[in-house]
N, C-alpha and C. Protein backbone atom coordinates (compact mmCIF):
# COMPACT_ATOMS: atom_id res chain seq x y z
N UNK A 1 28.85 -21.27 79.76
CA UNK A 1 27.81 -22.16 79.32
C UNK A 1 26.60 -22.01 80.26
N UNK A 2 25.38 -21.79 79.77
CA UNK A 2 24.04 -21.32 80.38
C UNK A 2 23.68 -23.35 80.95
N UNK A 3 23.27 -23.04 82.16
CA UNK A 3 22.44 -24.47 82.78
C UNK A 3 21.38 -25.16 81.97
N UNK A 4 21.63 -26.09 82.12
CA UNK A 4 20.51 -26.90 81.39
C UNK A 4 19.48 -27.51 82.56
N UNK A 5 18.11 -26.54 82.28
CA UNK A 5 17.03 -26.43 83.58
C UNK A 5 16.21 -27.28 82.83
N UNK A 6 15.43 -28.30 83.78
CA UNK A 6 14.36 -29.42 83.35
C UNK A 6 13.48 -29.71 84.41
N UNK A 7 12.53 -29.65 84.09
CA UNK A 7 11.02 -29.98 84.95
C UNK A 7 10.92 -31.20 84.81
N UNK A 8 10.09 -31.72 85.62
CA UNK A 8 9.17 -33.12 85.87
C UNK A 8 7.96 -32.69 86.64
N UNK A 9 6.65 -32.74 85.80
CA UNK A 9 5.31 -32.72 86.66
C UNK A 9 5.03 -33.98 86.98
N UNK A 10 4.14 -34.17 88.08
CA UNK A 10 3.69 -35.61 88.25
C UNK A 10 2.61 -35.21 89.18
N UNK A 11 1.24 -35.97 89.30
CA UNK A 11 0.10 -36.02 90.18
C UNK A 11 -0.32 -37.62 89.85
N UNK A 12 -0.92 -37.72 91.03
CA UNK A 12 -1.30 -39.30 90.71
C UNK A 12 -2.44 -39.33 92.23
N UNK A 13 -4.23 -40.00 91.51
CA UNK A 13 -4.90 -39.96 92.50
C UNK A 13 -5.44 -41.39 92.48
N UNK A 14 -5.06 -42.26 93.74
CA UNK A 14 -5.13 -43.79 93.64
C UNK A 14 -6.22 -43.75 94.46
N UNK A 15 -7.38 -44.59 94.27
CA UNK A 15 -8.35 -44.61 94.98
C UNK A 15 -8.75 -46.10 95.45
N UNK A 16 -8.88 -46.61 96.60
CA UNK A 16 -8.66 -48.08 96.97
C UNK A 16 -10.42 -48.05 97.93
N UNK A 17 -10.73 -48.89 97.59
CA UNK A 17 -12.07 -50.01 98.20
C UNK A 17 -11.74 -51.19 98.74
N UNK A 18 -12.18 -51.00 99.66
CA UNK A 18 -11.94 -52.43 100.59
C UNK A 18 -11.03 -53.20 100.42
N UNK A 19 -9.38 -52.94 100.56
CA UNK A 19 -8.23 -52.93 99.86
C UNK A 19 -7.78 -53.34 98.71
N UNK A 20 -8.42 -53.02 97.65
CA UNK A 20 -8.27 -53.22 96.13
C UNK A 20 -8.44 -52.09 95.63
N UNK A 21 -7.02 -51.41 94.89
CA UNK A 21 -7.31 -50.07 94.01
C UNK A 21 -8.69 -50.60 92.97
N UNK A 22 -9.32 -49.32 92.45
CA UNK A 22 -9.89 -49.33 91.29
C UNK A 22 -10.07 -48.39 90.77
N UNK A 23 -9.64 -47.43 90.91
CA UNK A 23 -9.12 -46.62 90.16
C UNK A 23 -7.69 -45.56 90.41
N UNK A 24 -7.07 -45.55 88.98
CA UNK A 24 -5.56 -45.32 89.53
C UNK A 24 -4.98 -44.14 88.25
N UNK A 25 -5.49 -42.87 88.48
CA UNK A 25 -5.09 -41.86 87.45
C UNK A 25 -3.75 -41.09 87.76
N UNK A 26 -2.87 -41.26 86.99
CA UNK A 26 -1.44 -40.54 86.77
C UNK A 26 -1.49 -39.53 85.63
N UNK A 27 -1.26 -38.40 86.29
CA UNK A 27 -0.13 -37.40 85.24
C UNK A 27 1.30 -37.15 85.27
N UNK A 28 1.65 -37.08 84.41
CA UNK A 28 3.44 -37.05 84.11
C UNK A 28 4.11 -36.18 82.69
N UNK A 29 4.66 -35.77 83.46
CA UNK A 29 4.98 -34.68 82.32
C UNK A 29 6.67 -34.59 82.16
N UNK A 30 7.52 -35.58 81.59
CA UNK A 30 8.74 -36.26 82.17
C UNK A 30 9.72 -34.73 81.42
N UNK A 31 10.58 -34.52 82.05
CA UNK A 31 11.86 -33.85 81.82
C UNK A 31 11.42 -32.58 80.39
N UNK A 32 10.69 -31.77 80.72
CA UNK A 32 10.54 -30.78 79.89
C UNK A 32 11.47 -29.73 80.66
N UNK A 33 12.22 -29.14 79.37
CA UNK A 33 13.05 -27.55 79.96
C UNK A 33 12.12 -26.60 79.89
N UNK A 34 13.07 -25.13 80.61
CA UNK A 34 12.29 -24.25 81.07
C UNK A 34 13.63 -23.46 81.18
N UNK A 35 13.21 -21.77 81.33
CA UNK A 35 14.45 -21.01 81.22
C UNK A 35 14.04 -20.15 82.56
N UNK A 36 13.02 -20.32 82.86
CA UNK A 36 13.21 -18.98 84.24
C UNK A 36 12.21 -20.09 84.91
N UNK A 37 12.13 -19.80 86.63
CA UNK A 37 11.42 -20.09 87.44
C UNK A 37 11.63 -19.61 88.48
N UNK A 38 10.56 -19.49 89.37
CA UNK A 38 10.92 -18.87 90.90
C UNK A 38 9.69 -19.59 92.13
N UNK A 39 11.05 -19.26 92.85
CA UNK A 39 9.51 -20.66 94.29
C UNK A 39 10.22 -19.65 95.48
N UNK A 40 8.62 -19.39 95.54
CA UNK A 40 8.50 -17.72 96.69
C UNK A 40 7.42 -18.81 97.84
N UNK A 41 7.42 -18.09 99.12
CA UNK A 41 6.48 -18.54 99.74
C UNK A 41 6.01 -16.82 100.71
N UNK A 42 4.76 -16.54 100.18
CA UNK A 42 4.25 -15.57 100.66
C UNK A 42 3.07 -16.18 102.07
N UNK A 43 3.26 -14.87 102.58
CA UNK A 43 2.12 -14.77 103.79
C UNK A 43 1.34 -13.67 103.16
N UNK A 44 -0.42 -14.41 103.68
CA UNK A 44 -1.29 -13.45 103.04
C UNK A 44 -2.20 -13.18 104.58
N UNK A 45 -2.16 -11.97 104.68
CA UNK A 45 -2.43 -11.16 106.20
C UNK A 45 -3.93 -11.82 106.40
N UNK A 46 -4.60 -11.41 106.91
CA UNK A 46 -6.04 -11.79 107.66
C UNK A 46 -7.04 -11.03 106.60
N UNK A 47 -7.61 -11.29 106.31
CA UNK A 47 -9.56 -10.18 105.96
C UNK A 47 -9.15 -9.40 104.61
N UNK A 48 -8.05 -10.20 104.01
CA UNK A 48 -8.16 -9.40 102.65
C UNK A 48 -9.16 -9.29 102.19
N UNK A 49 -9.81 -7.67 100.89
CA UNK A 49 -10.75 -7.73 100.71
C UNK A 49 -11.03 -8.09 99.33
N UNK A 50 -9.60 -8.02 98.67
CA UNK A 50 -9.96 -8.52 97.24
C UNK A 50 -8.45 -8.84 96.94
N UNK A 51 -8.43 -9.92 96.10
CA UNK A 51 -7.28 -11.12 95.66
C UNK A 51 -6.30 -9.48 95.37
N UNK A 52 -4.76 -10.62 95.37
CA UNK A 52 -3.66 -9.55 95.44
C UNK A 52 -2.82 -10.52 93.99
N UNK A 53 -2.11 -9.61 93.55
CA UNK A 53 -1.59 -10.53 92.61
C UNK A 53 -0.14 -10.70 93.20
N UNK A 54 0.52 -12.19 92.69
CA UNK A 54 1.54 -12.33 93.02
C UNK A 54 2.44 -12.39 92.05
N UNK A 55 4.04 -11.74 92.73
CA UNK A 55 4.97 -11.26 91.56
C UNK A 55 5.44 -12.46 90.82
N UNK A 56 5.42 -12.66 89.97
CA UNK A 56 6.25 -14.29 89.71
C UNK A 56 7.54 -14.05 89.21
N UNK A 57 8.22 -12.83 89.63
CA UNK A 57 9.97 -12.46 89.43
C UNK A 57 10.33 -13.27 88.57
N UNK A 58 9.88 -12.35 87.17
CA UNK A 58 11.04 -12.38 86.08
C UNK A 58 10.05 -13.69 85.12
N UNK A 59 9.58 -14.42 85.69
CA UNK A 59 8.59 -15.67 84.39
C UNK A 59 7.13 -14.68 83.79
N UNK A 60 7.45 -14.58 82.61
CA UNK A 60 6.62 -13.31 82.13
C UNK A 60 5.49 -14.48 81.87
N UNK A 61 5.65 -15.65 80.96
CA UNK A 61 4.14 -16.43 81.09
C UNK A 61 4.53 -18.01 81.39
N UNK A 62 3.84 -17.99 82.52
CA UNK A 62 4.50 -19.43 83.19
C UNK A 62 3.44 -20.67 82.53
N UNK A 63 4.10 -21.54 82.47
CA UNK A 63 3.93 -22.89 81.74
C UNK A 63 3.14 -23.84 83.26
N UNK A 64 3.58 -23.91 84.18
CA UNK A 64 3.58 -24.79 85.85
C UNK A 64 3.39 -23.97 86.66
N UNK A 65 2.65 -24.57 87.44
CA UNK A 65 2.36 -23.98 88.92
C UNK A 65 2.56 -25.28 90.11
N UNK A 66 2.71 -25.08 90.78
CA UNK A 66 2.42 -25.88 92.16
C UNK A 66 2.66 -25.05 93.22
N UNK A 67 1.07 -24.82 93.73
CA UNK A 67 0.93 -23.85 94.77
C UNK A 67 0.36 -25.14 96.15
N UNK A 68 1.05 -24.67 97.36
CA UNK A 68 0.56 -25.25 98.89
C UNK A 68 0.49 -24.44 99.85
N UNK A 69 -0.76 -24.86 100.19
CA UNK A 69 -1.42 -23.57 101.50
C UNK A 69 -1.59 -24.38 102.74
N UNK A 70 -1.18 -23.49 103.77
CA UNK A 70 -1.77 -24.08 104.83
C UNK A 70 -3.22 -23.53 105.36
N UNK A 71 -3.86 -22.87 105.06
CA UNK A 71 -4.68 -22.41 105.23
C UNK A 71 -6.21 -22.47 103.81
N UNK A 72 -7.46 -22.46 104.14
CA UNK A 72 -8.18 -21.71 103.42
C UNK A 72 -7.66 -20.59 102.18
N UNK A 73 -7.97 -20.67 101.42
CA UNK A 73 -7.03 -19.68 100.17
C UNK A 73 -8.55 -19.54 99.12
N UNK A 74 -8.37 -18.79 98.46
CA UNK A 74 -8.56 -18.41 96.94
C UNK A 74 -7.67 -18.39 95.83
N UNK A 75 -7.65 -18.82 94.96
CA UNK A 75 -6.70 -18.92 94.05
C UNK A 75 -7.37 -18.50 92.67
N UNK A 76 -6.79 -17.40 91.27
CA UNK A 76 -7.10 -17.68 90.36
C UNK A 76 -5.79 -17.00 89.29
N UNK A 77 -5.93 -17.24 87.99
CA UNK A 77 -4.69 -17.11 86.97
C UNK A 77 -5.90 -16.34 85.89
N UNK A 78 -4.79 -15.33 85.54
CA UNK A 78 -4.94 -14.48 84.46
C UNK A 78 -5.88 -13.40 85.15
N UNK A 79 -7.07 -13.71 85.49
CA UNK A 79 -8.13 -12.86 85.88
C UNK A 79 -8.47 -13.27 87.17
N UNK A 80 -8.91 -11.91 88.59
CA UNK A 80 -8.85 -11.99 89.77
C UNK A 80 -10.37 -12.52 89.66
N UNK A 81 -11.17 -12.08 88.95
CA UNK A 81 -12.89 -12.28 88.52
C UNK A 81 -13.06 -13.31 88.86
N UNK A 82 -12.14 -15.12 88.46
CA UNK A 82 -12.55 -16.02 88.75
C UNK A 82 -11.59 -16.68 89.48
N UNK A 83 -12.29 -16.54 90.81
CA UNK A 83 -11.30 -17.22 91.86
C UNK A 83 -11.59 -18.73 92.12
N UNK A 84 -11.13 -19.87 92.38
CA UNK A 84 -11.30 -21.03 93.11
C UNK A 84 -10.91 -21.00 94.35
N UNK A 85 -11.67 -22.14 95.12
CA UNK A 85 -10.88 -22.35 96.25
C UNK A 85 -10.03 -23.22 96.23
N UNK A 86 -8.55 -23.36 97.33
CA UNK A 86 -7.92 -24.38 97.60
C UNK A 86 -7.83 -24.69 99.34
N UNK A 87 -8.70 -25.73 99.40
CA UNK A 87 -8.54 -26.03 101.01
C UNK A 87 -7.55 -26.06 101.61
N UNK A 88 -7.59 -26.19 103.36
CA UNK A 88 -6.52 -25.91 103.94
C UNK A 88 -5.71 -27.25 103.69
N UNK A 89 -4.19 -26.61 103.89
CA UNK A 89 -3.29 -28.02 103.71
C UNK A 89 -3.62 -28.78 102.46
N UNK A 90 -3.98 -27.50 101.11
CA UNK A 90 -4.44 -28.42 99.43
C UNK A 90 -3.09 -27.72 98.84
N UNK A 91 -3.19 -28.40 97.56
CA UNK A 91 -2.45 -27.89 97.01
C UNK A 91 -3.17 -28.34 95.39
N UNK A 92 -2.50 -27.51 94.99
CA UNK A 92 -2.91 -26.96 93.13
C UNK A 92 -1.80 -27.21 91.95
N UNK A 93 -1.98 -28.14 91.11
CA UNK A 93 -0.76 -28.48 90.28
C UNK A 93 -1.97 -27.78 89.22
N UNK A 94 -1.22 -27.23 88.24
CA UNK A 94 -1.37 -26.25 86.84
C UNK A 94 -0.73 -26.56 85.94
N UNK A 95 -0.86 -27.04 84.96
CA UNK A 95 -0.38 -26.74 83.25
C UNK A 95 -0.93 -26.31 82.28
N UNK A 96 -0.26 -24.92 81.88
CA UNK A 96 -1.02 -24.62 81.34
C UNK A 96 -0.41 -23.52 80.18
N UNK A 97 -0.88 -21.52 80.33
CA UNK A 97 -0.43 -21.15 80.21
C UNK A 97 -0.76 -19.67 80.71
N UNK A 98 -0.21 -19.10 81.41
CA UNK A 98 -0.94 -17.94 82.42
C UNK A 98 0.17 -16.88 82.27
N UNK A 99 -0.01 -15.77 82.61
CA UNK A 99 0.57 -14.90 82.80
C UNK A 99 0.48 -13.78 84.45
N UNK A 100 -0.65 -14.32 85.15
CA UNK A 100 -1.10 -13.66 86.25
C UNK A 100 -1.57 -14.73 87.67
N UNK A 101 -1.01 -14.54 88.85
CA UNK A 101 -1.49 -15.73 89.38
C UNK A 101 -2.05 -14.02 90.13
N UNK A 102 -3.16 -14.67 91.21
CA UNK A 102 -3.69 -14.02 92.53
C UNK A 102 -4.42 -14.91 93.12
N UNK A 103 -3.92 -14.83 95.00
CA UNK A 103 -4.25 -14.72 95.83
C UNK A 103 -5.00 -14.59 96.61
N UNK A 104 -6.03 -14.91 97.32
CA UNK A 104 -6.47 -13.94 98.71
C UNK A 104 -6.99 -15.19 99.58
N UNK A 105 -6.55 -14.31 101.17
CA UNK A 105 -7.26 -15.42 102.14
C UNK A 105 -8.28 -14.02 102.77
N UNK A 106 -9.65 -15.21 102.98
CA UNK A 106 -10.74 -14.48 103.48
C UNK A 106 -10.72 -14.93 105.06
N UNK A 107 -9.72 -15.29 105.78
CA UNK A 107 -10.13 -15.41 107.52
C UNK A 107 -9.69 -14.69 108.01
N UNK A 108 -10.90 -14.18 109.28
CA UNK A 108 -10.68 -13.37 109.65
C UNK A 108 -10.01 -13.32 110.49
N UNK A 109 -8.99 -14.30 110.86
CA UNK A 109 -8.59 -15.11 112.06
C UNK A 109 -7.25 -15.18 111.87
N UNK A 110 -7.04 -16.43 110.96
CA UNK A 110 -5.77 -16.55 110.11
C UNK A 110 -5.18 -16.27 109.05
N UNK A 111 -3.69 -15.84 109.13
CA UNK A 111 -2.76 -15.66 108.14
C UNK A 111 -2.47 -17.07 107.28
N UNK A 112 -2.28 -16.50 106.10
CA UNK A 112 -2.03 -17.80 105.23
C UNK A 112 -0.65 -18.11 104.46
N UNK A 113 0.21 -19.14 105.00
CA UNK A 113 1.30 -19.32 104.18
C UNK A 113 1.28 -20.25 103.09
N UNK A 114 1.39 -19.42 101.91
CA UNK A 114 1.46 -20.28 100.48
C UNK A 114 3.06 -20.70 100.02
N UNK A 115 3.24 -21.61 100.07
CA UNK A 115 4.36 -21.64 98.89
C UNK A 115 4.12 -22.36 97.68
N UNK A 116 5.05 -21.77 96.45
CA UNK A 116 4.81 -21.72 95.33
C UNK A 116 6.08 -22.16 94.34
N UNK A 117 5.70 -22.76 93.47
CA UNK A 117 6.58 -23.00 92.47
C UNK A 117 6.03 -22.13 90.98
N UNK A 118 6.89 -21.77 90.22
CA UNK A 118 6.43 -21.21 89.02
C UNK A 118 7.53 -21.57 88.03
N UNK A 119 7.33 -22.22 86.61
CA UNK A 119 8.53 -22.05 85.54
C UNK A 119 7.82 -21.69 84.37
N UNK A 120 8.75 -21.33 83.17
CA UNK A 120 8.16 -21.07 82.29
C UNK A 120 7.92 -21.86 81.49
């Protein structure tokens, strides 16, 4: 008998004034399945010069992401052309539907450890 695999997304950004929330946005995405996933945590060397793609072993088009950097990063899906940034110590929740994530850290200083979640 094959596992029965299930996701839960969730983000939630509470914003409080002079201790009274007023504004309070949740996403939730309760118990959806999924048949492949993989959570890699790569190091990306110093002074890359152009985004690297990362393998997502075996999820041919992933549904989720949740990527966390400790560092400065670039991040973009499907096409390297349009990169975002994700600040240091950010992280990136995705739903969507992609087939290509990439990479790159531009310091010239520091190495960058990402870890990553991916399902389909």
């Amino acid at each position: 008998m094959a596992d029965a695999l299930t996701r839960t997304v969730r983000a939630r950004v509470s914003l409080i004034r002079d201790g009274a929330q007023y504004h309070d946005q949740v996403y939730y995405e309760p118990n959806d399945t999924y048949t492949e996933s993989t959570h890699q945590r790569v190091v990306l060397s110093t002074n890359m010069a152009s985004p690297q793609e990362v393998d997502m072993a075996g999820v041919a088009t992933a549904a989720t992401l949740f990527l966390q950097t400790d560092r400065d990063i670039l991040v973009a899906v499907n096409n390297a052309s349009y990169l975002w940034p994700v600040n240091e110590h950010g992280a990136l929740v995705l739903v969507g539907a992609f087939t290509h994530l990439y990479v790159q850290n531009e310091s010239t200083t520091n190495q960058a450890v990402v870890d990553m979640i991916v399902t389909d």
